[in-house]
Protein backbone atom coordinates (compact mmCIF):
# COMPACT_ATOMS: atom_id res chain seq x y z
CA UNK A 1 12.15 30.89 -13.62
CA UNK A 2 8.99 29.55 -14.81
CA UNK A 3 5.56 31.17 -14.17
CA UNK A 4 3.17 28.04 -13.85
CA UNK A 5 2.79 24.50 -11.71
CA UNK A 6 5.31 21.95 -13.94
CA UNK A 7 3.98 19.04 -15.14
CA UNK A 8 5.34 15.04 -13.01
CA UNK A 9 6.67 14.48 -15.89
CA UNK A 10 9.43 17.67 -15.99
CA UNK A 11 9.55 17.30 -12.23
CA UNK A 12 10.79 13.60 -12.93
CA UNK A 13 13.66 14.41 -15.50
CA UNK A 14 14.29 17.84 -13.39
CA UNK A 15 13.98 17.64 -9.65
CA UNK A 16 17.04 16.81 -7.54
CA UNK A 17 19.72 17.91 -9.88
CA UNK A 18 22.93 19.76 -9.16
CA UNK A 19 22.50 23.34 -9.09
CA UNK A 20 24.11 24.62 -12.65
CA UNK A 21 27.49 26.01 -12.57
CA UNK A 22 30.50 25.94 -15.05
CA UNK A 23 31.78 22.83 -14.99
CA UNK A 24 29.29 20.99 -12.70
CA UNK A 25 28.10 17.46 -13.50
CA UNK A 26 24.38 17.53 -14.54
CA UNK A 27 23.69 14.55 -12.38
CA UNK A 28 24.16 13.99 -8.10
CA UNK A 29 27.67 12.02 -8.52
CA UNK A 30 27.51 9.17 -5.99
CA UNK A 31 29.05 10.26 -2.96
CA UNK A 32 30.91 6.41 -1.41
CA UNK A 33 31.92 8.04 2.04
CA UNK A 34 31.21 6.41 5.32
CA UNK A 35 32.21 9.92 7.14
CA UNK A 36 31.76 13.48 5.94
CA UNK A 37 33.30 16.65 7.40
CA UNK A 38 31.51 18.84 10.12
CA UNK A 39 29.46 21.37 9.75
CA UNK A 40 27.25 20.17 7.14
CA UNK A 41 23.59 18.30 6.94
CA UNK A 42 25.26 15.38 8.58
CA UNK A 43 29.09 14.36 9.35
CA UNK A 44 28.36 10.25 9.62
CA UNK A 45 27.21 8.09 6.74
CA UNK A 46 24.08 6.43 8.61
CA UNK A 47 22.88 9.78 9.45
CA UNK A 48 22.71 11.24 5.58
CA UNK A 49 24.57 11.27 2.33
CA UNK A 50 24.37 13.95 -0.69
CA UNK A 51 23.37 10.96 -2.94
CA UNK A 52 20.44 10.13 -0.81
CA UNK A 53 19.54 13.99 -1.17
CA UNK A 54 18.29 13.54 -5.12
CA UNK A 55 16.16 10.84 -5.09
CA UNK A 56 14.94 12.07 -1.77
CA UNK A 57 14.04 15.54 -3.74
CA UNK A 58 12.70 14.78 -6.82
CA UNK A 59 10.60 11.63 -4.97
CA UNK A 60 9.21 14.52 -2.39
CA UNK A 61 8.38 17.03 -5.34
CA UNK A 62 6.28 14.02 -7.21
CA UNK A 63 4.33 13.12 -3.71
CA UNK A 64 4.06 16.69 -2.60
CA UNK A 65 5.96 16.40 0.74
CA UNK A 66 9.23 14.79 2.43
CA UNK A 67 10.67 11.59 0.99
CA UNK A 68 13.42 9.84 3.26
CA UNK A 69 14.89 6.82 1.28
CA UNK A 70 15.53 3.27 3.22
CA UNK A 71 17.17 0.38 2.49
CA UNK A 72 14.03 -1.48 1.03
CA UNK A 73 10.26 -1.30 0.94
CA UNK A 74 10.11 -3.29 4.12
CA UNK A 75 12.32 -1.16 6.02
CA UNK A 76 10.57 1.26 5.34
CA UNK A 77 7.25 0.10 6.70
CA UNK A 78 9.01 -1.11 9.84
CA UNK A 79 10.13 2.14 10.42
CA UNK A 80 6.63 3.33 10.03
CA UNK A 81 5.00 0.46 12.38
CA UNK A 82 7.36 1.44 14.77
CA UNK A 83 6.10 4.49 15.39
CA UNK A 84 2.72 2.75 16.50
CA UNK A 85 2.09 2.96 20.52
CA UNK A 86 2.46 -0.08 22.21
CA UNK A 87 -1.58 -2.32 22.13
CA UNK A 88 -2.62 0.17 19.62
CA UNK A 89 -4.29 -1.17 17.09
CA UNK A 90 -3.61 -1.19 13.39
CA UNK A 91 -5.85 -1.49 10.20
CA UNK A 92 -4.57 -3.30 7.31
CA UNK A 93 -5.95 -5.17 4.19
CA UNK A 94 -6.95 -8.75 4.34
CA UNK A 95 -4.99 -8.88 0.70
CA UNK A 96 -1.49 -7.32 1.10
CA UNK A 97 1.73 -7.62 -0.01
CA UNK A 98 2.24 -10.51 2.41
CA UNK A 99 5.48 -9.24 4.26
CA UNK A 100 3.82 -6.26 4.93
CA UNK A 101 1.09 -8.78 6.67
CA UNK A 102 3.87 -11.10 8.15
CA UNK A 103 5.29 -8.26 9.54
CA UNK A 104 2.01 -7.15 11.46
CA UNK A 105 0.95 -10.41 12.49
CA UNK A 106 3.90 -11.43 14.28
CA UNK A 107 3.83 -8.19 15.57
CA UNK A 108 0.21 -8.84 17.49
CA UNK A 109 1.70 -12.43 18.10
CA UNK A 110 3.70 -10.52 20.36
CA UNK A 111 1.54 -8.34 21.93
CA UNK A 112 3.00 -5.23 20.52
CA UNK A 113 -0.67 -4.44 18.50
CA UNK A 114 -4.26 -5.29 17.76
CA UNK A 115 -4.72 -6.16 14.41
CA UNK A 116 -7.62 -5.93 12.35
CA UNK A 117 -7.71 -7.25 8.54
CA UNK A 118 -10.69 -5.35 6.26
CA UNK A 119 -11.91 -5.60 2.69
CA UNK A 120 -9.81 -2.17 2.04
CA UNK A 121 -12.43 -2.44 -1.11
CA UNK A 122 -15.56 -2.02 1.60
CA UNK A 123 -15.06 1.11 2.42
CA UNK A 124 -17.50 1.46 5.79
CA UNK A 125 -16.10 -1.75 7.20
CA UNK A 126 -12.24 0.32 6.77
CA UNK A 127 -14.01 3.37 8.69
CA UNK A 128 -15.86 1.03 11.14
CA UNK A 129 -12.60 -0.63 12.15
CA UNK A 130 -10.69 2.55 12.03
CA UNK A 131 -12.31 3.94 15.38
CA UNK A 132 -9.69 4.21 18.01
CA UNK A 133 -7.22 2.83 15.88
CA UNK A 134 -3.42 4.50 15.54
CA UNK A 135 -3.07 3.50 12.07
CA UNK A 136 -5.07 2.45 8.80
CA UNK A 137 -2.67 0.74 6.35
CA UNK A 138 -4.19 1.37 2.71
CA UNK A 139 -2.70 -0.49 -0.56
CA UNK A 140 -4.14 1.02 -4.02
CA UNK A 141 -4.30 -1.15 -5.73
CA UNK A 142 -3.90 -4.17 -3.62
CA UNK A 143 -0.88 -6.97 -4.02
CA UNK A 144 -1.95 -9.20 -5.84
CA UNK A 145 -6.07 -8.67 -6.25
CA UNK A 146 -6.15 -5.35 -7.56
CA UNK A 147 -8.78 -3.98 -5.39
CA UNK A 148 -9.23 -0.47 -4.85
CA UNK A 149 -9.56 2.11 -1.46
CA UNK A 150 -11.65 5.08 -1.63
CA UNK A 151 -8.61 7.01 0.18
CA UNK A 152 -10.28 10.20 0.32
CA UNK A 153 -12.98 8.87 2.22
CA UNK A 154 -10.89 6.71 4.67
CA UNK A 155 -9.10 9.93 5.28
CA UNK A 156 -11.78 11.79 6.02
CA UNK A 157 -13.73 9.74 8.67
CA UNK A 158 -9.90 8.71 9.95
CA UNK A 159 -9.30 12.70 10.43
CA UNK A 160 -12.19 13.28 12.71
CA UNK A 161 -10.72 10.21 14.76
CA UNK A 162 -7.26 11.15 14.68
CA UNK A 163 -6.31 8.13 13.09
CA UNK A 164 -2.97 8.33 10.56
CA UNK A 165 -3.03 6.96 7.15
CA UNK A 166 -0.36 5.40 5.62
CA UNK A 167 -0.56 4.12 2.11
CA UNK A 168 1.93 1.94 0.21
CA UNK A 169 1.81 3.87 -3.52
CA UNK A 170 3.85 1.18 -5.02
CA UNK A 171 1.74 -0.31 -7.54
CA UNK A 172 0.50 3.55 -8.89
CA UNK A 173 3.31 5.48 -8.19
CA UNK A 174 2.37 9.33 -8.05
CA UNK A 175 1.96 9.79 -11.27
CA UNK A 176 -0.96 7.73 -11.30
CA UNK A 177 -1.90 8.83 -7.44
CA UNK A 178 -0.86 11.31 -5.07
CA UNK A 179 -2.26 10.32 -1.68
CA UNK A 180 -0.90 13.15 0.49
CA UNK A 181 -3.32 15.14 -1.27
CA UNK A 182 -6.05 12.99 -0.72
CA UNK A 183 -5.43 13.11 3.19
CA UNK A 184 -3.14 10.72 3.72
CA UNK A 185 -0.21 11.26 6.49
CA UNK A 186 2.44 8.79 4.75
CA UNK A 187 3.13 7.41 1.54
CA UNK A 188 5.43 4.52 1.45
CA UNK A 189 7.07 2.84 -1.60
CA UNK A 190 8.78 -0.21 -2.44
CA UNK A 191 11.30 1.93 -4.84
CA UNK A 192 12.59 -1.06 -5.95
CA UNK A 193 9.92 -1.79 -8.32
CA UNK A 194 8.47 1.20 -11.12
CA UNK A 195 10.50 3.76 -9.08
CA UNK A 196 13.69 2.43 -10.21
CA UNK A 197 11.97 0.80 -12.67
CA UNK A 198 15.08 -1.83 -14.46
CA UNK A 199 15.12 -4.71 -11.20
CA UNK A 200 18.59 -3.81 -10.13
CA UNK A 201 17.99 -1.99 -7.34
CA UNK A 202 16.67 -3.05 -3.96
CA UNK A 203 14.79 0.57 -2.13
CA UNK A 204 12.47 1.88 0.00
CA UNK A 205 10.88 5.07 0.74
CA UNK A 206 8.66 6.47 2.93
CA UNK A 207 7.09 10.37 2.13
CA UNK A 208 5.06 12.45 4.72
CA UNK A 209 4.30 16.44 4.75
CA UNK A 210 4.58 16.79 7.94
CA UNK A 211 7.92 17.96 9.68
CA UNK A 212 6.70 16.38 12.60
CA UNK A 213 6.11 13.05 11.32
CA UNK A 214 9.45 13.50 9.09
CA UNK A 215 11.54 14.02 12.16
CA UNK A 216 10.28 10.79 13.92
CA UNK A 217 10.37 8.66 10.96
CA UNK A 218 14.31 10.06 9.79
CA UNK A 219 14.89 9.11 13.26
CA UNK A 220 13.66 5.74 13.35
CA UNK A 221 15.62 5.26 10.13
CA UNK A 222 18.83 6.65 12.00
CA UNK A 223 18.06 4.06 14.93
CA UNK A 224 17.33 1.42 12.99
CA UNK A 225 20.09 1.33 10.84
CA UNK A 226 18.23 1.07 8.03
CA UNK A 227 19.54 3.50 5.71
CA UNK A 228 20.22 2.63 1.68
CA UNK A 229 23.15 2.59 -0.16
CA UNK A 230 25.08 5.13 -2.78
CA UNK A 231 24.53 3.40 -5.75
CA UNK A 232 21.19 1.77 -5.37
CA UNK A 233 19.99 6.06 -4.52
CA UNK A 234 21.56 6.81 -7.36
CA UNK A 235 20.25 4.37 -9.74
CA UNK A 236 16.91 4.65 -8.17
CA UNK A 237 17.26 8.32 -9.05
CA UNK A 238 18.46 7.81 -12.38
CA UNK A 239 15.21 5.09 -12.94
CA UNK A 240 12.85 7.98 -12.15
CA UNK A 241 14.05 10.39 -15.00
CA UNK A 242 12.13 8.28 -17.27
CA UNK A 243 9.41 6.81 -15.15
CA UNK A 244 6.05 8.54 -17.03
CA UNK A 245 7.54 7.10 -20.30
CA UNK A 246 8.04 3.43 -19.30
CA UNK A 247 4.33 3.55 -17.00
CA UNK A 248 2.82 5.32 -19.94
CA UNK A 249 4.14 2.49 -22.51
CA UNK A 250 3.59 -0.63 -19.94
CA UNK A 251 0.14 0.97 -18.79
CA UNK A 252 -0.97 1.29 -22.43
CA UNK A 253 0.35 -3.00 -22.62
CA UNK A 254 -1.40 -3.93 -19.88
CA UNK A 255 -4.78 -2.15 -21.28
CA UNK A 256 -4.35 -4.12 -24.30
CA UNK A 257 -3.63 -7.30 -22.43
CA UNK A 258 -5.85 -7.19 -20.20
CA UNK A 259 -8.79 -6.94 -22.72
CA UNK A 260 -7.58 -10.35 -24.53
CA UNK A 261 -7.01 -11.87 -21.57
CA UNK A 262 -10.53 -11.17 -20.40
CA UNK A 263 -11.95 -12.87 -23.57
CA UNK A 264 -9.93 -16.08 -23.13
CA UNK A 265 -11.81 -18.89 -22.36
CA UNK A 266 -9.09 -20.37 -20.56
CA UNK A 267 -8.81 -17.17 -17.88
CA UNK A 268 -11.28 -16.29 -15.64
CA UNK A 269 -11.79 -13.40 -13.03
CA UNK A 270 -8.79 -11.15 -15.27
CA UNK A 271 -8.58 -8.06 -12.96
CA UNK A 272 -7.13 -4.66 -13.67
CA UNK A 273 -8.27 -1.53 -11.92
CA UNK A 274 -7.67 0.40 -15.17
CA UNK A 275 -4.05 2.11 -14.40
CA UNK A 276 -1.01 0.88 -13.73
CA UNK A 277 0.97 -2.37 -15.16
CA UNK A 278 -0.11 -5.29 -12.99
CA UNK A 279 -2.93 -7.59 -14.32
CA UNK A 280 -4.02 -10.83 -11.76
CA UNK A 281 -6.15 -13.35 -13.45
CA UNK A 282 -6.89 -17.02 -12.84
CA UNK A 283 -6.83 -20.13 -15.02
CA UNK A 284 -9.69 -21.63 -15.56
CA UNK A 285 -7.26 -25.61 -15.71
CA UNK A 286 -6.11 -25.20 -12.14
CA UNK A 287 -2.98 -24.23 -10.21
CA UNK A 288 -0.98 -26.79 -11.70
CA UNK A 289 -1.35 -25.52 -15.48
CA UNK A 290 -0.74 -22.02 -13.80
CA UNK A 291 2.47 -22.83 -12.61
CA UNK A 292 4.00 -24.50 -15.58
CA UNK A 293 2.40 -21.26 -17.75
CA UNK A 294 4.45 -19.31 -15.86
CA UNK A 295 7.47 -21.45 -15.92
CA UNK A 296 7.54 -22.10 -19.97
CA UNK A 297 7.08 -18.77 -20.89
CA UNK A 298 9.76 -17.21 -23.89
CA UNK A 299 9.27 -13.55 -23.17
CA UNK A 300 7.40 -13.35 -20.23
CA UNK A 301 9.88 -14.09 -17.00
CA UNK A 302 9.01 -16.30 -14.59
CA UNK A 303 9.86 -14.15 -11.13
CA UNK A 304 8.38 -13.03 -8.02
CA UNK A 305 9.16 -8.87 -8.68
CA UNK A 306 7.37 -6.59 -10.69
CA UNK A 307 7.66 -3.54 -11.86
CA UNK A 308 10.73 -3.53 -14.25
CA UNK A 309 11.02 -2.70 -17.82
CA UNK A 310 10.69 -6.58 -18.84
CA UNK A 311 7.10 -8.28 -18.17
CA UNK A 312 7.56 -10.69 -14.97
CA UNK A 313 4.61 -13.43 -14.00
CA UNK A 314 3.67 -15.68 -11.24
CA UNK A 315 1.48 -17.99 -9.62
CA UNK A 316 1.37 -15.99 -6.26
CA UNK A 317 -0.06 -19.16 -3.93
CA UNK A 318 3.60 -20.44 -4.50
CA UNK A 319 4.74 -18.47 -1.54
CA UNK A 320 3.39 -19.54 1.95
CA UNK A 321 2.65 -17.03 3.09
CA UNK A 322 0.37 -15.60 0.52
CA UNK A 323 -3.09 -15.05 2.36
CA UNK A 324 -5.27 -18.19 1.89
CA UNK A 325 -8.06 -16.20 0.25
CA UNK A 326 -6.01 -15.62 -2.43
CA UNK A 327 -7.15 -18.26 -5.40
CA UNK A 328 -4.38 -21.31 -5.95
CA UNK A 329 -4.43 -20.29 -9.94
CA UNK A 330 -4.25 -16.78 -9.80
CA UNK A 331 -1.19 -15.61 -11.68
CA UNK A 332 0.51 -11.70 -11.03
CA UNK A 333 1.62 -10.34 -14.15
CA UNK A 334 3.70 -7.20 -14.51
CA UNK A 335 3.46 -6.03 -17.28
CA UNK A 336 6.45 -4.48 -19.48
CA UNK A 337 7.40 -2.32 -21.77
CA UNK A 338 8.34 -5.03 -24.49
CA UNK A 339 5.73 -5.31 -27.82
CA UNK A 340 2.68 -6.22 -26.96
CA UNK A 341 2.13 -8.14 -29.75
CA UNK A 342 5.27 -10.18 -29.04
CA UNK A 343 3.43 -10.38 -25.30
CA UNK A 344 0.49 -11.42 -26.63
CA UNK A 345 1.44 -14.31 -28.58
CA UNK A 346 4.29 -15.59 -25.14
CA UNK A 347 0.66 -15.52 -23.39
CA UNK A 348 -1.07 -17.16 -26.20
CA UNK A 349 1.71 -20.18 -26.75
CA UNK A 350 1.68 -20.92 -23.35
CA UNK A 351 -2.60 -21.14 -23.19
CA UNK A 352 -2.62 -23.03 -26.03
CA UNK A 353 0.16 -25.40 -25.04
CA UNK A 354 -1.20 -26.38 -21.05
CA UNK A 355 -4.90 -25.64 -21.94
């Protein structure tokens, strides 16, 4: 028994365990069944497993509500978009992880919503557009331009409208940000990126504290089919024990980085909102020097994910359908938990060598 609120980090290494009896494993074992027996939480594989159950806990305890895991990030959100009422209209960021985007603007292709792209930055134009709106979509910090919602205020004037909040917490995890607490009705989480935090492990996660909302959105996931896997719970689980260590040790990188960065004369624009392991800068040569930086790199891998122990780049206008706005030299980098002198001198090689 302990007498006082634990710190994320215990919760991380402690939540979601077995209880403790002789012989018991300390971790959830994975559970590879496809049926259970009556009687329990669930008797049918899509509907719940016991290995879902831990990262599901100690997820909840670090958000402060409900976590229900899904098969990835953007199965997630679809079960989330789906519980939008046919017209309705939905608030999202202008800069967004772009299959979050994809997803929304086929969506109003089709008729199914109004869609309405803000600065999430500027916060009165976010309230503005908000007003008879079903849903405001919030990323903190922004994929890939790093800009930054006033949550607490979105939530506020959203509230008094009855508007729902969702944000996607991937980027600051909740160590770094809980947004329940700020008045937000859903977090949602690509898991596959700090969560899980080693890139072998495809997740998602959506996390509400409200029973109601919980209910719909375990249904939807029922319906949908879009339930994870054993393992990838269970390593996404395991990732989590030691999540404050590896965002403390990339977060302190990425500080450091960042501030060199800034000073090159061959970057321009660096941006970092001050937590968290991804840096976005552009190069002041062009896209095509960006894009053979990235690929020539020793340390530094060139790949489109993020949020792994190794450090990870990118020139993000290399997809399509990244948002137009979105400058043709602006590399992503996530940033690792490697030295950062060994970092610094990948970046360096590579400025010095295209530059």
């Amino acid at each position: 028994m302990h007498g006082h609120d634990l710190s994320p980090s215990t919760i991380a290494v402690g939540a979601g365990r077995p209880d403790r009896v002789p012989g018991g494993p300390l971790n959830a074992p994975i559970t590879l069944a496809s049926a259970l027996v009556p009687g329990g939480a669930s008797e049918y594989g899509r509907q719940g497993n016991p290995t879902w159950d831990s990262f599901e806990t100690v997820l909840g305890a670090l958000e402060g509500g409900r976590a229900l895991a899904f098969a990835s990030g953007i199965a997630a959100t679809t079960a989330l978009f789906d519980l939008v009422p046919a017209k309705a209209a939905v608030v999202a960021p202008r800069h967004a992880y772009y299959g979050t985007i994809a997803q929304l603007q086929e969506r109003a292709r089709r008729g199914q919503i109004e869609l309405r792209l803000v600065d999430i930055d500027n916060t009165q134009q976010v309230i503005d557009a908000s007003e008879s709106a079903a849903l405001v979509w919030i990323e903190s910090p922004t994929n890939p331009s790093l800009e930054i919602a006033d949550i607490e205020a979105i939530t506020r004037a959203s509230a008094r409208s009855g508007t729902a909040v969702a944000v996607d917490n991937t980027f600051a995890t909740p160590l770094r940000q809980r947004p329940l607490d700020l008045g937000a009705d859903f977090v949602v989480h690509s898991a596959s990126k700090l969560l899980s935090g080693h890139s072998d492990v495809i997740l998602g996660a959506v996390v509400t504290n409200s029973d109601r909302a919980h209910d719909a959105i375990q249904k939807r996931r029922t319906m949908l089919g879009a339930i994870p896997g054993a393992m990838e719970t269970w390593l996404a689980a395991r990732g989590i024990r030691t999540l404050h260590v590896r965002l403390d040790r990339a977060e302190s990188n990425a500080r450091e980085l960042h501030k060199r960065l800034s000073a090159s004369r061959h970057i321009t624009r660096c941006r970092y909102p001050g937590f968290g392991t991804i840096i976005a800068f552009e190069v002041v040569a062009g896209a095509d020097v960006a894009q053979k930086m990235t690929e020539q790199s020793d340390i530094i891998t060139y790949a489109t994910s993020l949020g792994g122990v190794e450090s990870t780049w990118e020139r993000r206008r290399r997809h399509p359908g990244e948002p137009s706005s979105v400058p043709e030299s602006l590399i992503r980098l996530s940033v690792g938990i490697e030295d950062v002198e060994d970092l610094w001198i990948d970046i360096r090689n590579v400025l010095a060598t295209f530059n």
